[in-house]
PDB file of N, CA and C in Angstrom:
ATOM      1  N   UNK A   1     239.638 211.157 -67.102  1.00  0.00           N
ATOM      2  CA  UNK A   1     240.038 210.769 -65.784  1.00  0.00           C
ATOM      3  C   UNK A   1     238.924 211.148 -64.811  1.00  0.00           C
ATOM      4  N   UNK A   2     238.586 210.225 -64.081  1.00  0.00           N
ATOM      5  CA  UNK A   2     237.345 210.336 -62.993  1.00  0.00           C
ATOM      6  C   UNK A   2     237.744 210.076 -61.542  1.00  0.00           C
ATOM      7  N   UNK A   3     237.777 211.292 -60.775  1.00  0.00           N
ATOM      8  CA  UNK A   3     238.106 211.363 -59.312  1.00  0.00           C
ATOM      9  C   UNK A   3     236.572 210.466 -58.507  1.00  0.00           C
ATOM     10  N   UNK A   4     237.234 209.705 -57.828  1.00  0.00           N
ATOM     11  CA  UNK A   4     236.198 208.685 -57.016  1.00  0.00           C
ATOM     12  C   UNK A   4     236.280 209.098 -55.710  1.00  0.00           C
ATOM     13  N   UNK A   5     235.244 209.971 -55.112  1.00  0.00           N
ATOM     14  CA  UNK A   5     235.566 210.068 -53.370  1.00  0.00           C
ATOM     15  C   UNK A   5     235.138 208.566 -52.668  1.00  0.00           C
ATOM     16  N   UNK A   6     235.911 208.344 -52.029  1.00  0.00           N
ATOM     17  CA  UNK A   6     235.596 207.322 -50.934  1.00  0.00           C
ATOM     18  C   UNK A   6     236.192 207.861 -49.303  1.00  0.00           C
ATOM     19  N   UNK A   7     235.048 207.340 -48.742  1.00  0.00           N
ATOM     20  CA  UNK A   7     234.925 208.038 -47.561  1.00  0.00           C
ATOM     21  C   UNK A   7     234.907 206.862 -46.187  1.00  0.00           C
ATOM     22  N   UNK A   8     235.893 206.651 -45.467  1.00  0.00           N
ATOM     23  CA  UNK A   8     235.933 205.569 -44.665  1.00  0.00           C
ATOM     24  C   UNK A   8     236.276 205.822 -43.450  1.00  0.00           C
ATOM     25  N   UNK A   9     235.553 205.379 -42.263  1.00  0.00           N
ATOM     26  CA  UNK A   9     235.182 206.192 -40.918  1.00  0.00           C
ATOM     27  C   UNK A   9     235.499 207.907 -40.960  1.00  0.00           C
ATOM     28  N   UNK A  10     236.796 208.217 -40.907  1.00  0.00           N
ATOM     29  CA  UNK A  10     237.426 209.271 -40.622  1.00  0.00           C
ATOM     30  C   UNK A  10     238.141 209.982 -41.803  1.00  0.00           C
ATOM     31  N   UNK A  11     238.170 209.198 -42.465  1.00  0.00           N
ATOM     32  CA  UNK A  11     239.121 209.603 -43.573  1.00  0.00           C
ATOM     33  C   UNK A  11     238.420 209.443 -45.176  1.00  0.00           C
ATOM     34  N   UNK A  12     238.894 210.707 -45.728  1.00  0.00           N
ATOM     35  CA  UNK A  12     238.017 210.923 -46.860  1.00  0.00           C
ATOM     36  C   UNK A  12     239.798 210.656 -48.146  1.00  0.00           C
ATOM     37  N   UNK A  13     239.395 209.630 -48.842  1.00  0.00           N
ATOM     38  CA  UNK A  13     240.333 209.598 -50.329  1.00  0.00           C
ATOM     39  C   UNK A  13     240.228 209.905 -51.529  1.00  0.00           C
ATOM     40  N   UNK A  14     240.760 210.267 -52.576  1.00  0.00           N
ATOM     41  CA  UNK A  14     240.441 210.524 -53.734  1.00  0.00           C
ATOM     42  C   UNK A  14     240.987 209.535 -54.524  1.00  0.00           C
ATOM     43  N   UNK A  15     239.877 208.243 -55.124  1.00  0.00           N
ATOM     44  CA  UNK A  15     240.854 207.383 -55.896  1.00  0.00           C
ATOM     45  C   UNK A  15     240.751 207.824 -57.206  1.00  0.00           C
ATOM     46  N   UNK A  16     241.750 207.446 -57.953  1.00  0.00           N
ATOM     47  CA  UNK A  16     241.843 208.116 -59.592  1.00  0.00           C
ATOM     48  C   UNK A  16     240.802 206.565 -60.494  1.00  0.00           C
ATOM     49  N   UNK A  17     239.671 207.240 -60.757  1.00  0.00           N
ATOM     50  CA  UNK A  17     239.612 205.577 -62.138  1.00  0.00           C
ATOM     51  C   UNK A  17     239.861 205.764 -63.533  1.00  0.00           C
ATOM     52  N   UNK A  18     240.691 205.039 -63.400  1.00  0.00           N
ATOM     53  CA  UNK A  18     240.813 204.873 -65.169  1.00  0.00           C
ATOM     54  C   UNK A  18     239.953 204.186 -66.250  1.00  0.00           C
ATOM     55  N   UNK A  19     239.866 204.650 -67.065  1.00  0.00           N
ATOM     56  CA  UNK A  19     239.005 203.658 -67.895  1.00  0.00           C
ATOM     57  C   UNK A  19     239.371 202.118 -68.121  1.00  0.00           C
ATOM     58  N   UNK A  20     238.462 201.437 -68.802  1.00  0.00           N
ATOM     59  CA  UNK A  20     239.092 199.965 -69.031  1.00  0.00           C
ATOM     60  C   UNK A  20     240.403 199.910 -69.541  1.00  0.00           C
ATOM     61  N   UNK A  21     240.714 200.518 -71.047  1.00  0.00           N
ATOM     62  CA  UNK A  21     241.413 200.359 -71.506  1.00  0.00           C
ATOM     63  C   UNK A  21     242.719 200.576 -71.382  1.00  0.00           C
ATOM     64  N   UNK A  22     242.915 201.108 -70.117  1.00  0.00           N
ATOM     65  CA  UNK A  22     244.087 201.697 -69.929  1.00  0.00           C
ATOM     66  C   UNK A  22     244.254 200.955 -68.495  1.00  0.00           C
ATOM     67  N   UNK A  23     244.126 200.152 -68.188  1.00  0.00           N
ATOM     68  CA  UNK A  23     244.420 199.326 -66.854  1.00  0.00           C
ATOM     69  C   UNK A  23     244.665 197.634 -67.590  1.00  0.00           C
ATOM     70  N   UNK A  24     245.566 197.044 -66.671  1.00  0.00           N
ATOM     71  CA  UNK A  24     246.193 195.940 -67.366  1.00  0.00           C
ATOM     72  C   UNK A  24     245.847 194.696 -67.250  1.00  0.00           C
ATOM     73  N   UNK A  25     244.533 194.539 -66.364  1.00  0.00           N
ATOM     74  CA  UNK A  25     243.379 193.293 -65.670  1.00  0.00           C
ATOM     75  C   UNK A  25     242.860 193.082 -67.314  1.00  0.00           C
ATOM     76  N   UNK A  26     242.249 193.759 -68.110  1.00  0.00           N
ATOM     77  CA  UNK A  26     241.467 193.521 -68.979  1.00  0.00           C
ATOM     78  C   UNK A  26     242.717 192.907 -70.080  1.00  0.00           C
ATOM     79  N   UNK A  27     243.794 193.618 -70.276  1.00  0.00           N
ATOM     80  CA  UNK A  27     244.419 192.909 -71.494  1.00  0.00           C
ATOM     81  C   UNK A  27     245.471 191.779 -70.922  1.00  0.00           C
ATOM     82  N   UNK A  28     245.451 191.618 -70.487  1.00  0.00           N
ATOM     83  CA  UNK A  28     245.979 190.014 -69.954  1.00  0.00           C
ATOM     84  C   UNK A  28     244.950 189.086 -69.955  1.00  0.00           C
ATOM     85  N   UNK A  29     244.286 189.225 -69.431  1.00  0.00           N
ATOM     86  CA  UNK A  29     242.410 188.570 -70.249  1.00  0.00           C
ATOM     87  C   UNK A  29     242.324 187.908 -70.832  1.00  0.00           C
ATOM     88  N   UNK A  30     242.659 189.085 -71.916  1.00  0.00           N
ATOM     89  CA  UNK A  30     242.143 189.088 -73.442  1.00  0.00           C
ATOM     90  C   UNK A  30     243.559 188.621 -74.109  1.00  0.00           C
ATOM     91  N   UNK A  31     244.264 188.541 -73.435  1.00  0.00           N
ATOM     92  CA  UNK A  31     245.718 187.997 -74.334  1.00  0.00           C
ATOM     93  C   UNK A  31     245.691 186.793 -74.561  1.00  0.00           C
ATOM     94  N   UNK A  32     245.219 185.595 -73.644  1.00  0.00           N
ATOM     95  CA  UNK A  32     245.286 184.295 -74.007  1.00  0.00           C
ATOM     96  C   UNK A  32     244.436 183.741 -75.060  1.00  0.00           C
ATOM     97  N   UNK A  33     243.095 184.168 -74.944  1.00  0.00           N
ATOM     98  CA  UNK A  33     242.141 183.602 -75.986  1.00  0.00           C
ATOM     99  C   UNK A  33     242.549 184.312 -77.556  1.00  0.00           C
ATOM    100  N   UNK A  34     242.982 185.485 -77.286  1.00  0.00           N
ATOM    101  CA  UNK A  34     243.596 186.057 -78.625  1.00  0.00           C
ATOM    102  C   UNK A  34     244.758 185.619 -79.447  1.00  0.00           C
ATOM    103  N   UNK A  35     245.678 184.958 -78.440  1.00  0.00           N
ATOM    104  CA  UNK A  35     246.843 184.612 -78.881  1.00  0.00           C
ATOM    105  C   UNK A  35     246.107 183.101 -79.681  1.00  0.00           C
ATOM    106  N   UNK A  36     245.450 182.141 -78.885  1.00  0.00           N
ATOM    107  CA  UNK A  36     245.168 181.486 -79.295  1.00  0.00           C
ATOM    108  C   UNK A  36     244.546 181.297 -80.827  1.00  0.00           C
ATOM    109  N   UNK A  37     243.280 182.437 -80.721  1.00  0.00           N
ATOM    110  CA  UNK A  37     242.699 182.760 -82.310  1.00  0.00           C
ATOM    111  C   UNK A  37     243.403 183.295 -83.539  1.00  0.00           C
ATOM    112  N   UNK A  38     244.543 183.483 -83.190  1.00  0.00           N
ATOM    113  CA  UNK A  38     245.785 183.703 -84.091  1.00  0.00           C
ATOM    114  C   UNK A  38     246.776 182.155 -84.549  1.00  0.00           C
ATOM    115  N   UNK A  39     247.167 181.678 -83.509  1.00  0.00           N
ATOM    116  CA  UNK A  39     247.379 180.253 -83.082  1.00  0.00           C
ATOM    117  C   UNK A  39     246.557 179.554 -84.496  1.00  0.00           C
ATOM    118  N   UNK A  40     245.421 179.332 -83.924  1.00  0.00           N
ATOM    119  CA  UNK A  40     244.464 178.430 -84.960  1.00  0.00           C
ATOM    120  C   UNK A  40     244.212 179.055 -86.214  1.00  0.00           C
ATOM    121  N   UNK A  41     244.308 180.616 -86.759  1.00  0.00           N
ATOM    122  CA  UNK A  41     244.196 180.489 -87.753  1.00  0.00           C
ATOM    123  C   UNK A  41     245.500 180.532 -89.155  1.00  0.00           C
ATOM    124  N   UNK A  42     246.290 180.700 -88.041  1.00  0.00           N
ATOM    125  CA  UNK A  42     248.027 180.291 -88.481  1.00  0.00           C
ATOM    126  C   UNK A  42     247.742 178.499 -88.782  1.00  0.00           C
ATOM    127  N   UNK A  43     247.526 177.991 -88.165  1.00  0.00           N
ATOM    128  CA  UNK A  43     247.748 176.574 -88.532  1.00  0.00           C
ATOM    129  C   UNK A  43     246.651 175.944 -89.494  1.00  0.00           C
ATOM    130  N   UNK A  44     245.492 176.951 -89.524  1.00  0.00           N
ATOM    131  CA  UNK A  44     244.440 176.612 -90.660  1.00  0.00           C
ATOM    132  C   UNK A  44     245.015 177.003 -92.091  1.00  0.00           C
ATOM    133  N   UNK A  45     245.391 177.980 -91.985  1.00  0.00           N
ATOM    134  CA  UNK A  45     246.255 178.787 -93.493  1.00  0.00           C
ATOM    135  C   UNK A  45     247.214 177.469 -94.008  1.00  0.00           C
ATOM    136  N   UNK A  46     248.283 177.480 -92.784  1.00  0.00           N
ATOM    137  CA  UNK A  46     249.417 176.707 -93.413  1.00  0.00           C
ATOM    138  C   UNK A  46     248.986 174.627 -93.809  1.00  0.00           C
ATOM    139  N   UNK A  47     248.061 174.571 -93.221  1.00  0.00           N
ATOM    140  CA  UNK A  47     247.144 172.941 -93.388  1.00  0.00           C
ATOM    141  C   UNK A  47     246.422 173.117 -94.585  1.00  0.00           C
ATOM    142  N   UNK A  48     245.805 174.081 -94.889  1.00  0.00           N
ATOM    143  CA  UNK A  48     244.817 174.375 -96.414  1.00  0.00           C
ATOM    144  C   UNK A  48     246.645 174.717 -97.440  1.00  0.00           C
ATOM    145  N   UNK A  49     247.220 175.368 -97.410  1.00  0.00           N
ATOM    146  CA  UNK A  49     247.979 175.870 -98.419  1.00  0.00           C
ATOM    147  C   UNK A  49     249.042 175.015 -98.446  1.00  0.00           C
ATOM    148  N   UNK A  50     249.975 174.625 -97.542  1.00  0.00           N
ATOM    149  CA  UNK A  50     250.742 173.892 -97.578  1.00  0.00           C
ATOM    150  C   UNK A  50     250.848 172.458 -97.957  1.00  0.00           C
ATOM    151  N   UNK A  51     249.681 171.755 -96.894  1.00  0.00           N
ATOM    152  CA  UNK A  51     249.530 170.184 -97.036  1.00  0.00           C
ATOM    153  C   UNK A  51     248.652 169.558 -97.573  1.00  0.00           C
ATOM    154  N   UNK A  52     247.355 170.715 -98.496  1.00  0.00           N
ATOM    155  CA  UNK A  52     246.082 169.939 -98.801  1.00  0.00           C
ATOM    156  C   UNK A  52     246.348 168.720 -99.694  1.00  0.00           C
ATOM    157  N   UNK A  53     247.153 169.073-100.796  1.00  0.00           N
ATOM    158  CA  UNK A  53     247.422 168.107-101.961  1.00  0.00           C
ATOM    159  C   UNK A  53     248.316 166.643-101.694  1.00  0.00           C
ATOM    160  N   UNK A  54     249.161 167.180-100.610  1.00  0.00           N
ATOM    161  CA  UNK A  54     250.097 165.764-100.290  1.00  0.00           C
ATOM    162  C   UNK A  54     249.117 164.497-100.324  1.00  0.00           C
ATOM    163  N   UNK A  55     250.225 163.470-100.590  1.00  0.00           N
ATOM    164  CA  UNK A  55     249.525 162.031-100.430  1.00  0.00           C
ATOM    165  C   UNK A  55     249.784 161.660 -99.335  1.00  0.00           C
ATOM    166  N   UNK A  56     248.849 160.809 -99.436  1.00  0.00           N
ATOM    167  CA  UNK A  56     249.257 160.122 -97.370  1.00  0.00           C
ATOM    168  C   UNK A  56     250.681 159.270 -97.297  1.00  0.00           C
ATOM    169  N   UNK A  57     251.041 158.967 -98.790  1.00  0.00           N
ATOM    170  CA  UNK A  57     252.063 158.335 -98.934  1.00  0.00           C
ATOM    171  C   UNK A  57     252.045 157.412-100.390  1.00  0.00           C
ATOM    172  N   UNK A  58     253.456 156.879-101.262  1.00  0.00           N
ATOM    173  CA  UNK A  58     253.208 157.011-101.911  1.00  0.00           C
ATOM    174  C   UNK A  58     252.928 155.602-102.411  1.00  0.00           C
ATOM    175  N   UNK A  59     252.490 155.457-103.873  1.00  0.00           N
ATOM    176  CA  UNK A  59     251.752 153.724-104.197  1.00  0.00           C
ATOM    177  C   UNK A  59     250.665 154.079-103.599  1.00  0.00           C
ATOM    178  N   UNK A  60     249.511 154.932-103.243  1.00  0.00           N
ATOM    179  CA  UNK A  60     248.268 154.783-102.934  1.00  0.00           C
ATOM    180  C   UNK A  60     247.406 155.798-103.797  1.00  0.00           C
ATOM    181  N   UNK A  61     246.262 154.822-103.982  1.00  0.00           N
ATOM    182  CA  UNK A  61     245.177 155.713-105.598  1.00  0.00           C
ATOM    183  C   UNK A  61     243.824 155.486-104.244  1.00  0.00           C
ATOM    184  N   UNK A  62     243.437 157.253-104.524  1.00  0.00           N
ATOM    185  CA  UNK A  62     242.275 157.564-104.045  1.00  0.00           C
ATOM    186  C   UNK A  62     241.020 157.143-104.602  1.00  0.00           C
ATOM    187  N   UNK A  63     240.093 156.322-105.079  1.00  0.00           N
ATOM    188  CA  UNK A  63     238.835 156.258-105.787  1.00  0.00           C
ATOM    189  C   UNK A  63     237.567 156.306-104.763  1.00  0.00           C
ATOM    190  N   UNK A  64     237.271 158.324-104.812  1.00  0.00           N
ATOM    191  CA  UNK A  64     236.061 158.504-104.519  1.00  0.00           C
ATOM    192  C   UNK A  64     236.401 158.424-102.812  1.00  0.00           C
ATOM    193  N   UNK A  65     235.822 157.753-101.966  1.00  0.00           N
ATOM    194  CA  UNK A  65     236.253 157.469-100.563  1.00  0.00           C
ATOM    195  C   UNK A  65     236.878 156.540-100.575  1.00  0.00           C
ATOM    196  N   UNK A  66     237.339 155.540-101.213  1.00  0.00           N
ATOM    197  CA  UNK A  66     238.095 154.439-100.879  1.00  0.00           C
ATOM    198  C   UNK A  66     239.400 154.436-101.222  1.00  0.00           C
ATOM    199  N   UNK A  67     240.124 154.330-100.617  1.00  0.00           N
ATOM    200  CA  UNK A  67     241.856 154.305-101.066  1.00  0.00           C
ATOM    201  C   UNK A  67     242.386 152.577-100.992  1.00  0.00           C
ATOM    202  N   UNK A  68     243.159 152.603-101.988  1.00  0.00           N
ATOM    203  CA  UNK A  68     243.938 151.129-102.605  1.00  0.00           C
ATOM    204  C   UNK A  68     245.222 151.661-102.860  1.00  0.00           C
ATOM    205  N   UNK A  69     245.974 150.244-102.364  1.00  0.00           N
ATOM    206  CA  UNK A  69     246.970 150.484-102.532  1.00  0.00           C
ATOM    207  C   UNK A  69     247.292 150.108-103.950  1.00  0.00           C
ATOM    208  N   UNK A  70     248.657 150.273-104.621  1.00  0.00           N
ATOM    209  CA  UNK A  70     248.613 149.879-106.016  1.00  0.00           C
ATOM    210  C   UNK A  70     250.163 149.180-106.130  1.00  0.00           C
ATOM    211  N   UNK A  71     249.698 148.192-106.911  1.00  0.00           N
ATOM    212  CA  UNK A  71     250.286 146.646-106.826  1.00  0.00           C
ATOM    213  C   UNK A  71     251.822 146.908-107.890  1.00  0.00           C
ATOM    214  N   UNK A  72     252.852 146.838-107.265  1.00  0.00           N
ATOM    215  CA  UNK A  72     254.322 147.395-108.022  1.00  0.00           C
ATOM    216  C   UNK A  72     254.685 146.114-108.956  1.00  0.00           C
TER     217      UNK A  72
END
C-alpha cells in the first residue's frame, strides 16, 4: 500500500494507491477480450471433435476436391 501526498492550494490529502491488480478498471478490461478467447476456443474444440466427419448431407461422394452427387 502506497500513501500519495497531494497537495492543492490549501489543503494537503493522503490518497491510498493500490496496485493494478486490486482495482476493478483493469479487470473489466480484460474481461471482454478474455471471455471472448474462451468463446472461440470452445467452439474450435467442439467444430474439430464434434462435426469434422459429418457429411454435408447424405447421397454425396467426396473425390479429392470435387463432390458428386450419387445417382439412387
Amino acid at each position: 500500500m502506497t500513501l500519495l501526498k497531494i497537495e492543492r492550494e490549501s489543503m494537503t490529502e493522503l490518497v491510498e494507491m493500490r496496485p493494478w491488480w486490486k482495482q476493478l478498471w483493469p479487470w473489466l478490461l480484460i474481461s471482454g477480450p478474455a471471455i471472448a478467447v474462451i468463446g472461440c476456443a470452445i467452439t474450435i474444440w467442439l467444430a474439430v471433435n464434434l462435426y469434422a466427419d459429418l457429411p454435408v448431407r447424405d447421397g454425396v461422394v467426396v473425390k479429392g476436391l470435387k463432390v458428386e452427387q450419387v445417382a439412387k
